[in-house]
PDB file of N, CA and C in Angstrom:
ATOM      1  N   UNK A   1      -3.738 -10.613  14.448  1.00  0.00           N
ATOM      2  CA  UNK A   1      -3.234  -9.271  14.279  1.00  0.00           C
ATOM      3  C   UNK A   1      -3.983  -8.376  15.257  1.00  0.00           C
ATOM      4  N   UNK A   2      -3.223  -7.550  16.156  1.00  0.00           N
ATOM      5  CA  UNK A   2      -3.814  -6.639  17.054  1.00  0.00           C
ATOM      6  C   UNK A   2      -3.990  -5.664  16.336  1.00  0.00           C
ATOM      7  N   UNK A   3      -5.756  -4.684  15.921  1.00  0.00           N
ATOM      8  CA  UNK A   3      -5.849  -3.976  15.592  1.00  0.00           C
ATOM      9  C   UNK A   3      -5.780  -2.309  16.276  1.00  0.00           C
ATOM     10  N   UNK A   4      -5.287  -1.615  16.160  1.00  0.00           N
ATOM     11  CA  UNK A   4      -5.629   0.100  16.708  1.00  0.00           C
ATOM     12  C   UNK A   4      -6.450   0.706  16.372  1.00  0.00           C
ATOM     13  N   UNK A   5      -7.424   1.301  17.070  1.00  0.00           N
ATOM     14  CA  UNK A   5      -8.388   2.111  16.599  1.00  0.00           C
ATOM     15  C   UNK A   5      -8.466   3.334  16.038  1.00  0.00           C
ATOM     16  N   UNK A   6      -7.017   3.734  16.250  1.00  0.00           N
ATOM     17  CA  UNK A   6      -6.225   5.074  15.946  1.00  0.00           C
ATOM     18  C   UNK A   6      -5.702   4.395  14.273  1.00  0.00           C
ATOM     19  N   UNK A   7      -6.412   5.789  13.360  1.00  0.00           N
ATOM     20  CA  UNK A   7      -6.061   5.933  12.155  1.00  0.00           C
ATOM     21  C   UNK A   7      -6.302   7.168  11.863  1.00  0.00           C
ATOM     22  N   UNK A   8      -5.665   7.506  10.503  1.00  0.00           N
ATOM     23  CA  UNK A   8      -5.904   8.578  10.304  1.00  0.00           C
ATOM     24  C   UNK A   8      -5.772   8.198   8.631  1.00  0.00           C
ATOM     25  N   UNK A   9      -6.529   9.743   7.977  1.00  0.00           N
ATOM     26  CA  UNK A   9      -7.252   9.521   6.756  1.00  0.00           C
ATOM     27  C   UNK A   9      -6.526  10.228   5.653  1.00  0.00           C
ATOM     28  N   UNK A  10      -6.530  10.063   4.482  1.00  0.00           N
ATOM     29  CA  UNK A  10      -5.666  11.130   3.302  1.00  0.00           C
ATOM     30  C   UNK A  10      -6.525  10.386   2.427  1.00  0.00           C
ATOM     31  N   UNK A  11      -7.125  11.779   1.833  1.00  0.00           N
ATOM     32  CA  UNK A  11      -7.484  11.918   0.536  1.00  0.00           C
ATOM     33  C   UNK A  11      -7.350  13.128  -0.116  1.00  0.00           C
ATOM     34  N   UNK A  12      -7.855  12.610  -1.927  1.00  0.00           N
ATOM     35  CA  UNK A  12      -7.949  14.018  -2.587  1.00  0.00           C
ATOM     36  C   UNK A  12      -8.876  13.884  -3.083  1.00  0.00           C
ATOM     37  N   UNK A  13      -9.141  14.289  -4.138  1.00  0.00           N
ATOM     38  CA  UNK A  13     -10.264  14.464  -5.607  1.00  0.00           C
ATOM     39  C   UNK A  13     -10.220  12.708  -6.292  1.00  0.00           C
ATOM     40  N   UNK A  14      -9.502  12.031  -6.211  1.00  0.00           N
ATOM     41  CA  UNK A  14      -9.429  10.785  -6.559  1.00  0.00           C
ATOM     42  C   UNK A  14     -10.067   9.758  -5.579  1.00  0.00           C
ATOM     43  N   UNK A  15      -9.124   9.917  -4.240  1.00  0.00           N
ATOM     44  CA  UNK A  15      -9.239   8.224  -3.560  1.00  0.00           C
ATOM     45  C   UNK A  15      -9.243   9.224  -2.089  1.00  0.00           C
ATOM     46  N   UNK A  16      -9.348   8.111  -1.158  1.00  0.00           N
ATOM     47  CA  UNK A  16      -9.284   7.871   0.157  1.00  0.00           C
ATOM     48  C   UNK A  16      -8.714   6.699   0.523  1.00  0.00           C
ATOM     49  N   UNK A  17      -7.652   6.644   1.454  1.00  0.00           N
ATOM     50  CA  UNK A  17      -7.177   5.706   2.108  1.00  0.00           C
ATOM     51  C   UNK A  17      -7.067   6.082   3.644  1.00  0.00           C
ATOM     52  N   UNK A  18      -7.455   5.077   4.694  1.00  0.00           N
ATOM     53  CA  UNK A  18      -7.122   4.584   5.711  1.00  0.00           C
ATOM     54  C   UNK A  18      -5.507   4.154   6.144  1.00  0.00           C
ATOM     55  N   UNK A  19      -4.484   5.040   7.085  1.00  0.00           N
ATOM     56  CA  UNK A  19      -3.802   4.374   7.144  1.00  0.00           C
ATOM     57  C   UNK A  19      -3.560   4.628   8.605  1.00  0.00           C
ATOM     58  N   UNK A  20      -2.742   2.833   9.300  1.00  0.00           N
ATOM     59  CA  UNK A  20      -2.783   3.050  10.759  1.00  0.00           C
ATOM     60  C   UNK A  20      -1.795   1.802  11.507  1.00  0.00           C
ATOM     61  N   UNK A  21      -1.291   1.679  12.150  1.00  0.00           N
ATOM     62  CA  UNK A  21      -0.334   0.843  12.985  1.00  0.00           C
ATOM     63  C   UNK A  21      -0.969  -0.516  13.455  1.00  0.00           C
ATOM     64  N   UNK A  22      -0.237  -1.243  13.063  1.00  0.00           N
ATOM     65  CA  UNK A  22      -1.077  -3.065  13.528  1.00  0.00           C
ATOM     66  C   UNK A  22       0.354  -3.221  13.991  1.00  0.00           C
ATOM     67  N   UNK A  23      -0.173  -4.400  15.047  1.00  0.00           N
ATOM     68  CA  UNK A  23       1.033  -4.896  15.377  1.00  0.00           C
ATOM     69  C   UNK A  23       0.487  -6.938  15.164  1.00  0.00           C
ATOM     70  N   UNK A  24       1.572  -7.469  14.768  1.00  0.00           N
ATOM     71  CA  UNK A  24       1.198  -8.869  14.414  1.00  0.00           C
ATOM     72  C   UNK A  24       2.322  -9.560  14.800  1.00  0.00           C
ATOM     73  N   UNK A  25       2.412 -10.934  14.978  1.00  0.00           N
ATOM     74  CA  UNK A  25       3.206 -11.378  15.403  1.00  0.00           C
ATOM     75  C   UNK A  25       4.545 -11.333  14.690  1.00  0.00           C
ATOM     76  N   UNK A  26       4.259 -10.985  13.979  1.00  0.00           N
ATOM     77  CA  UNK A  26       5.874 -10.982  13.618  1.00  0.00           C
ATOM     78  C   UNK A  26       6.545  -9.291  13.360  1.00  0.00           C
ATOM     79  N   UNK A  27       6.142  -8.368  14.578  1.00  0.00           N
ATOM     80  CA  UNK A  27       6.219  -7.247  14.945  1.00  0.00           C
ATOM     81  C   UNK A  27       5.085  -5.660  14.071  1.00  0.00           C
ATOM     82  N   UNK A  28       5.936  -5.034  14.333  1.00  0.00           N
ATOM     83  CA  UNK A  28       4.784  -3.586  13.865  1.00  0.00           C
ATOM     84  C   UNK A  28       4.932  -3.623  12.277  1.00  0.00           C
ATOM     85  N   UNK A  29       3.390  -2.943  11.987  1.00  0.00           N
ATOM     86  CA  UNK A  29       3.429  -3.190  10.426  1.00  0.00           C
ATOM     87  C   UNK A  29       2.238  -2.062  10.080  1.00  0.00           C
ATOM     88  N   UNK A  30       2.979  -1.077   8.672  1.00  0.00           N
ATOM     89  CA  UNK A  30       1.735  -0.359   8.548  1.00  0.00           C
ATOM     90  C   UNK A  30       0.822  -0.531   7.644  1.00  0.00           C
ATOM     91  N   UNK A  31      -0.641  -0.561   8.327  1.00  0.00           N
ATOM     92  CA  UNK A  31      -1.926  -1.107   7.248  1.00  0.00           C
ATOM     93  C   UNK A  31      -2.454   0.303   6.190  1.00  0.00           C
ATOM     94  N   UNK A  32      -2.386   0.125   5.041  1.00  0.00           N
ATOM     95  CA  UNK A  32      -2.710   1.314   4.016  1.00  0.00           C
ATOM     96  C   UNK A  32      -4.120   0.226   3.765  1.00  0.00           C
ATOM     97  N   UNK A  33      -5.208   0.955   4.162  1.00  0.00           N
ATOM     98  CA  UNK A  33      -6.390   0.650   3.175  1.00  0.00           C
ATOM     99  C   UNK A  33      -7.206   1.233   2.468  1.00  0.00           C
ATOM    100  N   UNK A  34      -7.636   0.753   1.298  1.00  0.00           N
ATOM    101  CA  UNK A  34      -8.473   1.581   0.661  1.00  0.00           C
ATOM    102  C   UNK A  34     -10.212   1.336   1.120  1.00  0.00           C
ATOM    103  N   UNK A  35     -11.119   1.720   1.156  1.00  0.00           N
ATOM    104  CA  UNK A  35     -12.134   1.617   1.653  1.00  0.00           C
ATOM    105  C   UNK A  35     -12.887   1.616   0.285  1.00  0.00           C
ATOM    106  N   UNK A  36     -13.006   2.142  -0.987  1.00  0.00           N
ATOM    107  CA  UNK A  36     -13.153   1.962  -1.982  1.00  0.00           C
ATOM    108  C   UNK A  36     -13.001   0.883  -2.824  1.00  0.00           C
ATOM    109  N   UNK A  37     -11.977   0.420  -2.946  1.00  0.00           N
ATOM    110  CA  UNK A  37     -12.050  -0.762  -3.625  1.00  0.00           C
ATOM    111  C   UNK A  37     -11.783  -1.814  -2.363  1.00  0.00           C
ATOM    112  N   UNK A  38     -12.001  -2.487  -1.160  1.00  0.00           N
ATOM    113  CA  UNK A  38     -12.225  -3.251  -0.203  1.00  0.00           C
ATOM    114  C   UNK A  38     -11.512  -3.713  -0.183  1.00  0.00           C
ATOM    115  N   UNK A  39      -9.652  -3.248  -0.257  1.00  0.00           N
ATOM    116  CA  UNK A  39      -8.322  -3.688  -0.413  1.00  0.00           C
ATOM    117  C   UNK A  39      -7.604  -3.188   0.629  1.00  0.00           C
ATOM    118  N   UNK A  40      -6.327  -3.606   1.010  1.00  0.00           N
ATOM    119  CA  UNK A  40      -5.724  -3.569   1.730  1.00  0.00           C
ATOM    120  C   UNK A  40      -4.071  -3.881   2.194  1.00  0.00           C
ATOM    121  N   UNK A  41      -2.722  -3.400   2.456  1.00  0.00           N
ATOM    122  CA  UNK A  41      -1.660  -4.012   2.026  1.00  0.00           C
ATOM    123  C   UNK A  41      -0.867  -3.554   3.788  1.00  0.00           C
ATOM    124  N   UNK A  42      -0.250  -4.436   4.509  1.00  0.00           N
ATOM    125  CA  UNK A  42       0.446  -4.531   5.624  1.00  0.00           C
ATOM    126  C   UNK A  42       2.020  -4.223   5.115  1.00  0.00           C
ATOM    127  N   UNK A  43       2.604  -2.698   5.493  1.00  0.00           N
ATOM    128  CA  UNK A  43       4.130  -2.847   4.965  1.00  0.00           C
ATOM    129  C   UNK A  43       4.878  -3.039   6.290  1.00  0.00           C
ATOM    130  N   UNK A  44       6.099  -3.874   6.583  1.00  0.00           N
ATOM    131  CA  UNK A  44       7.299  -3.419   7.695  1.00  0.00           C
ATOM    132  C   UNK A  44       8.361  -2.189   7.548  1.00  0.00           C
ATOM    133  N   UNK A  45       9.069  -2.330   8.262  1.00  0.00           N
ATOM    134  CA  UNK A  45       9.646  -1.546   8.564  1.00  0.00           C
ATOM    135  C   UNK A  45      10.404  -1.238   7.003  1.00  0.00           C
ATOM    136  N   UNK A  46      10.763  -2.558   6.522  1.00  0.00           N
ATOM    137  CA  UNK A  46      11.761  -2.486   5.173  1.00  0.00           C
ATOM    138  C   UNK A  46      11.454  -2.265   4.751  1.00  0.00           C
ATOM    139  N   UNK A  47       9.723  -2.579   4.036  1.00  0.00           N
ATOM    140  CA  UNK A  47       8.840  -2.344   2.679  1.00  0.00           C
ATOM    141  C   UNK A  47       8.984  -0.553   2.860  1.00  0.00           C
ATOM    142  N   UNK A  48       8.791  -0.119   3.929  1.00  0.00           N
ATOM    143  CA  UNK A  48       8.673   0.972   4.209  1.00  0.00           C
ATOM    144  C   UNK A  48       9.805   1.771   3.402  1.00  0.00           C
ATOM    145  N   UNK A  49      10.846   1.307   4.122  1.00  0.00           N
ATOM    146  CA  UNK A  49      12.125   2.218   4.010  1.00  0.00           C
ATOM    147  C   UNK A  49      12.443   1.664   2.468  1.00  0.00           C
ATOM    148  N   UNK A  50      12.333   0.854   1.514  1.00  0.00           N
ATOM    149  CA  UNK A  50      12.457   0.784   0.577  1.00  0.00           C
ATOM    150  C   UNK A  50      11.384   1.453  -0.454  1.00  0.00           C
ATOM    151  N   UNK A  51      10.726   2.884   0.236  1.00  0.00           N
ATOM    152  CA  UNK A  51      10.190   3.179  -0.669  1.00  0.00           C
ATOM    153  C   UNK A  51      10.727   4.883  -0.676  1.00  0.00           C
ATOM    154  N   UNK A  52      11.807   4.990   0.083  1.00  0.00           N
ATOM    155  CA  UNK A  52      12.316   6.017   0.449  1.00  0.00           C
ATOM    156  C   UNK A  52      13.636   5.741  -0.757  1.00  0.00           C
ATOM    157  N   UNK A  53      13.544   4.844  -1.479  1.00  0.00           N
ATOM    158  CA  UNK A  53      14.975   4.363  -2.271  1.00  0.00           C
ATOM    159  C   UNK A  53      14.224   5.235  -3.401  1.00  0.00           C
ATOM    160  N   UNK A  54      13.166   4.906  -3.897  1.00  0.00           N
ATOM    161  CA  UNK A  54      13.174   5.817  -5.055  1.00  0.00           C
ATOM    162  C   UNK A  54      12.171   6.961  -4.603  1.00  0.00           C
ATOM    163  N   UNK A  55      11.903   7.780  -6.415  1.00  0.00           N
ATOM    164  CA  UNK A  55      11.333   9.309  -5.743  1.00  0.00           C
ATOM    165  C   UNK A  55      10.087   9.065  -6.022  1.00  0.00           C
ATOM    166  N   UNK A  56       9.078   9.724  -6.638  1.00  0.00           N
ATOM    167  CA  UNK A  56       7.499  10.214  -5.980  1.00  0.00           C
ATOM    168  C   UNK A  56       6.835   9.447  -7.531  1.00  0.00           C
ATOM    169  N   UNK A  57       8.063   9.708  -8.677  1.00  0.00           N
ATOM    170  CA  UNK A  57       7.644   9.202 -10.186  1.00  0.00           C
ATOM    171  C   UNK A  57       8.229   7.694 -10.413  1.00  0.00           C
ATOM    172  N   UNK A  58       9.045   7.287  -9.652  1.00  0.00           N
ATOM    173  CA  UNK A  58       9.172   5.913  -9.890  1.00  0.00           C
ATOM    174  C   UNK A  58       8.374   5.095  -9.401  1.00  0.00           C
ATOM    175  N   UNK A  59       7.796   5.447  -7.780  1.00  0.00           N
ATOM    176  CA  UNK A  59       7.018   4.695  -7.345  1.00  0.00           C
ATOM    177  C   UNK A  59       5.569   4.611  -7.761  1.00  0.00           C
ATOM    178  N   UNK A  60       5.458   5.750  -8.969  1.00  0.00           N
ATOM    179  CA  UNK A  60       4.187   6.150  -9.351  1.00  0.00           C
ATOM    180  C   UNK A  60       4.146   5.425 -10.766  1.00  0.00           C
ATOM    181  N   UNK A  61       5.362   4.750 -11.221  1.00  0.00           N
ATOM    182  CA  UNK A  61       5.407   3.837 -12.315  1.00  0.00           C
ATOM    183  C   UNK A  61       4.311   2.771 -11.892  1.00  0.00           C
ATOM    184  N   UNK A  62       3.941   2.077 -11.048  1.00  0.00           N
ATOM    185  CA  UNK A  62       3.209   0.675 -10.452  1.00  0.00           C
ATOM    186  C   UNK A  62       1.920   1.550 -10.917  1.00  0.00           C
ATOM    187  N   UNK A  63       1.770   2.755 -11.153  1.00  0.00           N
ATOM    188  CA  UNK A  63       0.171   2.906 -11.460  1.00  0.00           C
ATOM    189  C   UNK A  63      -0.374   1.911 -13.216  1.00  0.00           C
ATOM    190  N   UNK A  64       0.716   2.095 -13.606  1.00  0.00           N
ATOM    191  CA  UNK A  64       0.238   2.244 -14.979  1.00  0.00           C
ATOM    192  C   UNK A  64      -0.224   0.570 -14.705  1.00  0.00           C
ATOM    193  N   UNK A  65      -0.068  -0.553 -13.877  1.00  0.00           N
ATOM    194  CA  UNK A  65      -0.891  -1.756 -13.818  1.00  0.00           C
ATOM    195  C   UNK A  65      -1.356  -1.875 -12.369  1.00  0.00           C
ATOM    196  N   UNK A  66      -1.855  -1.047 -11.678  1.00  0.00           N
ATOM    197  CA  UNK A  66      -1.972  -0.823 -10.399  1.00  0.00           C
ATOM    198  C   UNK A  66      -2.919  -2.685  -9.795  1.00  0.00           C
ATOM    199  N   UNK A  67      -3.569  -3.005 -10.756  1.00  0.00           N
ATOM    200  CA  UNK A  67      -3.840  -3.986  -9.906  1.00  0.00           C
ATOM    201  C   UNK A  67      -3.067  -5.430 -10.732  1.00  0.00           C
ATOM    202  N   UNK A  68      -2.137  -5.138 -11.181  1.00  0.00           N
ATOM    203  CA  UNK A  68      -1.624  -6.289 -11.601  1.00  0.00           C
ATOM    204  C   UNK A  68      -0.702  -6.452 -13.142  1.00  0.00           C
ATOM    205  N   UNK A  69      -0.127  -7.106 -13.583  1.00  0.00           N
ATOM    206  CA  UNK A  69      -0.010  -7.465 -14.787  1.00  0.00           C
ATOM    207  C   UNK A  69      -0.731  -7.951 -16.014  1.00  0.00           C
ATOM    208  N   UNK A  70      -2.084  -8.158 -15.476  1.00  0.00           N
ATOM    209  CA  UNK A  70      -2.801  -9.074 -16.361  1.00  0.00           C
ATOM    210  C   UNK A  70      -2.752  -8.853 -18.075  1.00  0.00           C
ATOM    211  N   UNK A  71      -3.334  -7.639 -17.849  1.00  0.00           N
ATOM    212  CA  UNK A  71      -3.093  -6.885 -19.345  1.00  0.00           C
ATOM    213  C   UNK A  71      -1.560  -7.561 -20.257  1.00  0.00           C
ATOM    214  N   UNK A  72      -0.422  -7.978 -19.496  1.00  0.00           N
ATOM    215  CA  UNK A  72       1.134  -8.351 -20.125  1.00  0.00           C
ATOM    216  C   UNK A  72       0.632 -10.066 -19.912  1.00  0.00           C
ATOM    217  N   UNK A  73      -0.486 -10.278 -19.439  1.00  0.00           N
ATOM    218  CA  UNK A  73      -0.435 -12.402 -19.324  1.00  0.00           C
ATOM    219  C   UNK A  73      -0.119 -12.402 -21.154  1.00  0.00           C
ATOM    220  N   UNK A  74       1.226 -13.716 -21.104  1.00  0.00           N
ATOM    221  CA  UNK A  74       1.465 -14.494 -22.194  1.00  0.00           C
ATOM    222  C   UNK A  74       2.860 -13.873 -22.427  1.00  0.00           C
ATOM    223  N   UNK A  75       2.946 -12.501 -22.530  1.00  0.00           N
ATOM    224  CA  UNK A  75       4.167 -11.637 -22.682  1.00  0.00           C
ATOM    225  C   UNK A  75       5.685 -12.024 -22.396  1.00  0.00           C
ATOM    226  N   UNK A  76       6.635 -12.801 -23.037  1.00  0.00           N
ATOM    227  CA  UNK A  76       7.973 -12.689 -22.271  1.00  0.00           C
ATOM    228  C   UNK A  76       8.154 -11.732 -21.661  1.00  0.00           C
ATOM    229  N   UNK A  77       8.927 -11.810 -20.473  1.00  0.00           N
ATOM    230  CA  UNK A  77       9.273 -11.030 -19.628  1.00  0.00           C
ATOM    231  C   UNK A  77      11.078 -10.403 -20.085  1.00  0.00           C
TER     232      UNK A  77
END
């Protein structure tokens, strides 16, 4: 993955994230990282534009297990 040295920063009263343009072989991709918890997620072009499908409270539904399901392990789905 070719990294850019060009990023730029957003935070508030909560978090800080790192976000900035990689390009990898299988074309451009944007890196959101958190520097706080030592995480990190590569979106394309689609992940992207599929977050333009819903609004600001749906996508803010994924908080309530932000790092996972674990809490629902055993649970029918």
């Amino acid at each position: 993955m070719s990294e850019s040295p060009d990023f730029f920063v957003i935070s508030n009263e909560f978090t800080t994230v790192t976000v900035r343009k990689v390009r990898t072989r299988n074309g451009e991709r944007l890196e959101i990282r958190s520097p706080a918890q030592e995480r990190s997620i590569t979106l394309d072009a689609i992940a992207l534009e599929a977050l333009t499908w819903s609004n600001a409270l749906e996508v803010g539904e994924g908080l309530s297990t932000p790092m996972g399901p674990e809490d629902n392990e055993g649970d029918p789905a």
